[in-house]
Protein backbone atom coordinates (compact mmCIF):
# COMPACT_ATOMS: atom_id res chain seq x y z
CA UNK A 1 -27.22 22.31 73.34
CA UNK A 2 -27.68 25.27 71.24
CA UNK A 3 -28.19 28.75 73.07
CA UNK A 4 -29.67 32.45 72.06
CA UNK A 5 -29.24 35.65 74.44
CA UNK A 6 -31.45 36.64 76.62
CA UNK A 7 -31.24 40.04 76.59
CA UNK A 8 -28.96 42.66 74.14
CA UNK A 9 -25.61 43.34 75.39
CA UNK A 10 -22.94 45.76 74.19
CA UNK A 11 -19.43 46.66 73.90
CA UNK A 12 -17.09 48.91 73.04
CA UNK A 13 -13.52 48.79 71.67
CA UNK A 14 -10.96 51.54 70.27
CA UNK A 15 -8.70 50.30 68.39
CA UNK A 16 -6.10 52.72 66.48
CA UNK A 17 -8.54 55.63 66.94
CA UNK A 18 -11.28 53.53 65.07
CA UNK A 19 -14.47 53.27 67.17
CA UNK A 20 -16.14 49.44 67.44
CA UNK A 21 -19.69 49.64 68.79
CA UNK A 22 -21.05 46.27 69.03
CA UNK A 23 -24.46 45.04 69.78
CA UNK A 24 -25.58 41.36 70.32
CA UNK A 25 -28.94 40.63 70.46
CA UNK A 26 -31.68 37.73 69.75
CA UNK A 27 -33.07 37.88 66.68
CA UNK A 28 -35.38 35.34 64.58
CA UNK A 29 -35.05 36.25 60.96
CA UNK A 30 -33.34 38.29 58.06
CA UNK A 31 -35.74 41.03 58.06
CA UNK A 32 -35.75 41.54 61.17
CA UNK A 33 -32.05 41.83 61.22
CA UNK A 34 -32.05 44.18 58.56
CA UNK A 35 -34.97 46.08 59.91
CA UNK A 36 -32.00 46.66 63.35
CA UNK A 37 -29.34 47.72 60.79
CA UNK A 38 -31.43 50.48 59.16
CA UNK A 39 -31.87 52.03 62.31
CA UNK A 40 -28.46 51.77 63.36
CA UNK A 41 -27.79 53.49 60.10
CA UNK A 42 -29.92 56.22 60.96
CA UNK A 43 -28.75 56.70 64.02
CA UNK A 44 -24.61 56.89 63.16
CA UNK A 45 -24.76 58.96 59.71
CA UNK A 46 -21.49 59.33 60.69
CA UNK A 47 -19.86 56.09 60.62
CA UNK A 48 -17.83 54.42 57.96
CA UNK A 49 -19.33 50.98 58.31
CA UNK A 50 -22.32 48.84 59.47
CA UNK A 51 -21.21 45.70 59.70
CA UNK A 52 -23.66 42.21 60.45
CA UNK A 53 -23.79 39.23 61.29
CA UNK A 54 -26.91 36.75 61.80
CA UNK A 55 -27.20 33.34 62.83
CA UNK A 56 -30.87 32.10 62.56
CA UNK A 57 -31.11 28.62 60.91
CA UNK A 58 -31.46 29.00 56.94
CA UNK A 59 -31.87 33.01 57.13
CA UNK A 60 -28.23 33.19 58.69
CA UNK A 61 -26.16 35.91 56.84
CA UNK A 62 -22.82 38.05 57.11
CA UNK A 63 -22.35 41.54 55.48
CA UNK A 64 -19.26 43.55 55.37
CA UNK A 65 -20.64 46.70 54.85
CA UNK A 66 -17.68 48.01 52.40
CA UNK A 67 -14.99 46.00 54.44
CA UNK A 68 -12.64 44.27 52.69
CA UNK A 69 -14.36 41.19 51.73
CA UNK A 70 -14.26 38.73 54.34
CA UNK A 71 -13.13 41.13 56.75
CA UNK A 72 -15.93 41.89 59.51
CA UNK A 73 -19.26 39.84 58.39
CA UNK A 74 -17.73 36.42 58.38
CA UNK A 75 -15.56 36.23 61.25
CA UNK A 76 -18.13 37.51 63.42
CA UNK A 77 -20.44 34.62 62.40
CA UNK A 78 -17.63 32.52 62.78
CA UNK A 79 -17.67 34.07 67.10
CA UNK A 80 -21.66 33.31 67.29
CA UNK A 81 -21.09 29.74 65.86
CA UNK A 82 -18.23 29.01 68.06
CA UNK A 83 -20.14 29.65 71.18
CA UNK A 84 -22.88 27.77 69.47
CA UNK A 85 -25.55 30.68 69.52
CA UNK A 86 -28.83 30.51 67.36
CA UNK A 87 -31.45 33.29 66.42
CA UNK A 88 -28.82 35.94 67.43
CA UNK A 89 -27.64 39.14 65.47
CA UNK A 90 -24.13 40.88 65.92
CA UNK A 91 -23.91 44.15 64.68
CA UNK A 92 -20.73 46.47 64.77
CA UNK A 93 -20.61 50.32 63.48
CA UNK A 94 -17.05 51.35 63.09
CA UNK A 95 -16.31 54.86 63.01
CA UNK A 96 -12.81 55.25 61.20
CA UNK A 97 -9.96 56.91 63.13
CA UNK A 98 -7.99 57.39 60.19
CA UNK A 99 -5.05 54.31 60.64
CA UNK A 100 -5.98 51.58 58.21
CA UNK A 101 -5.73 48.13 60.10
CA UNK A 102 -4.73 45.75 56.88
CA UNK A 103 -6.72 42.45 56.87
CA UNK A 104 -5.68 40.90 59.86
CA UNK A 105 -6.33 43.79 62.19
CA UNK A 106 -10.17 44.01 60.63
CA UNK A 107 -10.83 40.25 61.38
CA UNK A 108 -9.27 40.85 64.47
CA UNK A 109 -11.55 44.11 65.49
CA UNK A 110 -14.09 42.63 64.36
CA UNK A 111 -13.88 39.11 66.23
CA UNK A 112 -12.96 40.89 69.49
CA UNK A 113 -16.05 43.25 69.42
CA UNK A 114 -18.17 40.47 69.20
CA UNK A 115 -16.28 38.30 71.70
CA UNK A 116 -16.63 41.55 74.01
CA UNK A 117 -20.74 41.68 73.83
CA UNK A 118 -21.00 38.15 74.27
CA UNK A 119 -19.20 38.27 77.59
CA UNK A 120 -21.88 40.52 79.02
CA UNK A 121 -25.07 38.65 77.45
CA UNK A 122 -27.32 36.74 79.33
CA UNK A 123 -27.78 33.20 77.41
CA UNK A 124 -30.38 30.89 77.88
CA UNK A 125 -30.71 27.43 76.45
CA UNK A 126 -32.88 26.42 73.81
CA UNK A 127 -35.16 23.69 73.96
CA UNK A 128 -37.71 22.02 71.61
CA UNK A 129 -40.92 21.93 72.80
CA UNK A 130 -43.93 19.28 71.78
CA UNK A 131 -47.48 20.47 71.97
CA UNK A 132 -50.47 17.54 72.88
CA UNK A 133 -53.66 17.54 73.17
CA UNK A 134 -56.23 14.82 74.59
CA UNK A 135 -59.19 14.18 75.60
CA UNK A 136 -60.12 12.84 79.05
CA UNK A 137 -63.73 12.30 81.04
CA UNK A 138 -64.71 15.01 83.52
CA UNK A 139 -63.23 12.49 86.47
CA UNK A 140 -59.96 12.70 85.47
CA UNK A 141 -59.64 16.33 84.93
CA UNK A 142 -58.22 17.51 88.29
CA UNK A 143 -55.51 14.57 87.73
CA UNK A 144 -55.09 15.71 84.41
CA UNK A 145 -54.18 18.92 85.18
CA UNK A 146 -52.10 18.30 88.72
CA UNK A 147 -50.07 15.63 86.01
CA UNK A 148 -49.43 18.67 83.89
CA UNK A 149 -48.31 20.95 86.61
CA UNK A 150 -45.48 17.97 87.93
CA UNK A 151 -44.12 17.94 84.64
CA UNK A 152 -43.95 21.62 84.02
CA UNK A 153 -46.10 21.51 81.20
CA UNK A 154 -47.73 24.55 80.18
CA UNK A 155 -51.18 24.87 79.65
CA UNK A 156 -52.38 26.64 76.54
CA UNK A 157 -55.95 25.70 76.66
CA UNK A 158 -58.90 23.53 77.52
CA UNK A 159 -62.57 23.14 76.35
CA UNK A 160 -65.43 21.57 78.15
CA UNK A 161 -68.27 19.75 76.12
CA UNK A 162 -68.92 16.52 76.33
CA UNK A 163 -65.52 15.78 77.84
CA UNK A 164 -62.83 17.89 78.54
CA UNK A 165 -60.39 18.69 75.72
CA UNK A 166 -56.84 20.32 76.99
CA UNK A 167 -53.85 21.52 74.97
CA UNK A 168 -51.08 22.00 76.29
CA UNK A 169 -46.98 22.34 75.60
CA UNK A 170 -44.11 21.33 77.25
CA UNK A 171 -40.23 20.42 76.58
CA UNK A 172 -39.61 17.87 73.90
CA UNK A 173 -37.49 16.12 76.25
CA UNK A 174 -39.79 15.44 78.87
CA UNK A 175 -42.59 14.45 76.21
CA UNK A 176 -42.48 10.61 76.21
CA UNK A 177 -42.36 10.56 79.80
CA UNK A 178 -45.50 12.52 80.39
CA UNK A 179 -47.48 10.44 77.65
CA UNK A 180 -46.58 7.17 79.31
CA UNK A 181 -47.78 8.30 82.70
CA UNK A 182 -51.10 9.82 81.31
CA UNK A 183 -51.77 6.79 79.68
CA UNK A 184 -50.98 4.41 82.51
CA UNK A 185 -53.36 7.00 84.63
CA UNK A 186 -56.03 7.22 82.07
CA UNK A 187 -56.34 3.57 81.96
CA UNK A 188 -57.88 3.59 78.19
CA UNK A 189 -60.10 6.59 78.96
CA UNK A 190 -57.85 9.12 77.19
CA UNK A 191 -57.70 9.84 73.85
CA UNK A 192 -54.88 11.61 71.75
CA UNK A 193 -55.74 14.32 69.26
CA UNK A 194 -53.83 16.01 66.83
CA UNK A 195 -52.71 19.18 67.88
């Protein structure tokens, strides 16, 4: 099952007087991500590269920053895809300590600052989630709602008129489960509305 971090984490590696800082962090989209490596341009004038790496469904990308190509971008998506991360961004700002690394030492850097952060990260699994929403007579409220509660639903809204109308979302893969037992509870008095 696919994960994204809970939390930024960070690392640091020198390597040949060069100076990796790496940040991991969840992230949702491409502008976004670029929004992150703006900043962290602004904030290290001084370095010799920014380098990214973003793995968010069809807005994934990997940017070398000046690297040689293939170098820094694409290995570190290669570490987030290997631990099978989603909505995450890797960035790395390498300060240059004057000793070239050739090709091999880059991908290497790179991969290992990455590796590094994602040690320290907090991940947390993600889950699809359904949203529902019937309607049931007043009686069946309370039962409604304690049903809800058991199955760790949450609760996004309900409306009272002529019956009561609740919305509410839970995890995809306790969906089916929850329907069948509202259904044998409502005993035809619910009905299902599109959410």
């Amino acid at each position: 099952m696919p994960q994204t971090l809970a939390a930024p984490a960070h690392a640091e590696l020198i390597i040949k007087k060069s100076r990796f800082i790496c940040c991991v962090q969840p992230m949702s989209d491409r502008s976004a991500a670029q929004a992150v490596v703006q900043q962290l341009r602004a904030e290290h004038p001084g370095a010799a590269h920014v380098c990214w790496a973003l793995l968010a469904g069809g807005q994934s990308a990997a940017v070398d920053d000046g690297e040689p190509g293939g170098t820094a971008g694409r290995p570190m998506l290669d570490v987030l895809r290997h631990q099978d991360l989603e909505g995450v961004l890797a960035t790395v700002v390498r300060y240059f300590g004057g000793v070239k690394l050739g090709a091999g030492g880059l991908v290497r850097a790179y991969t290992d600052s990455v590796a590094q952060a994602l040690l320290a990260a907090p991940k947390v699994k993600l889950e699809k989630w359904s949203a529902l929403r019937c309607s049931v007579p007043y009686a069946l409220e309370g039962t409604l709602r304690r049903e809800l509660e058991a199955a760790q639903a949450e609760l996004l809204d309900v409306q009272h008129g002529s019956v009561v109308v609740a919305h509410w979302r839970l995890p995809a893969s306790r969906e089916s489960a929850l329907v069948a037992r509202l259904q044998e509870i409502g005993q035809g008095r619910l009905a299902w509305l599109e959410t």
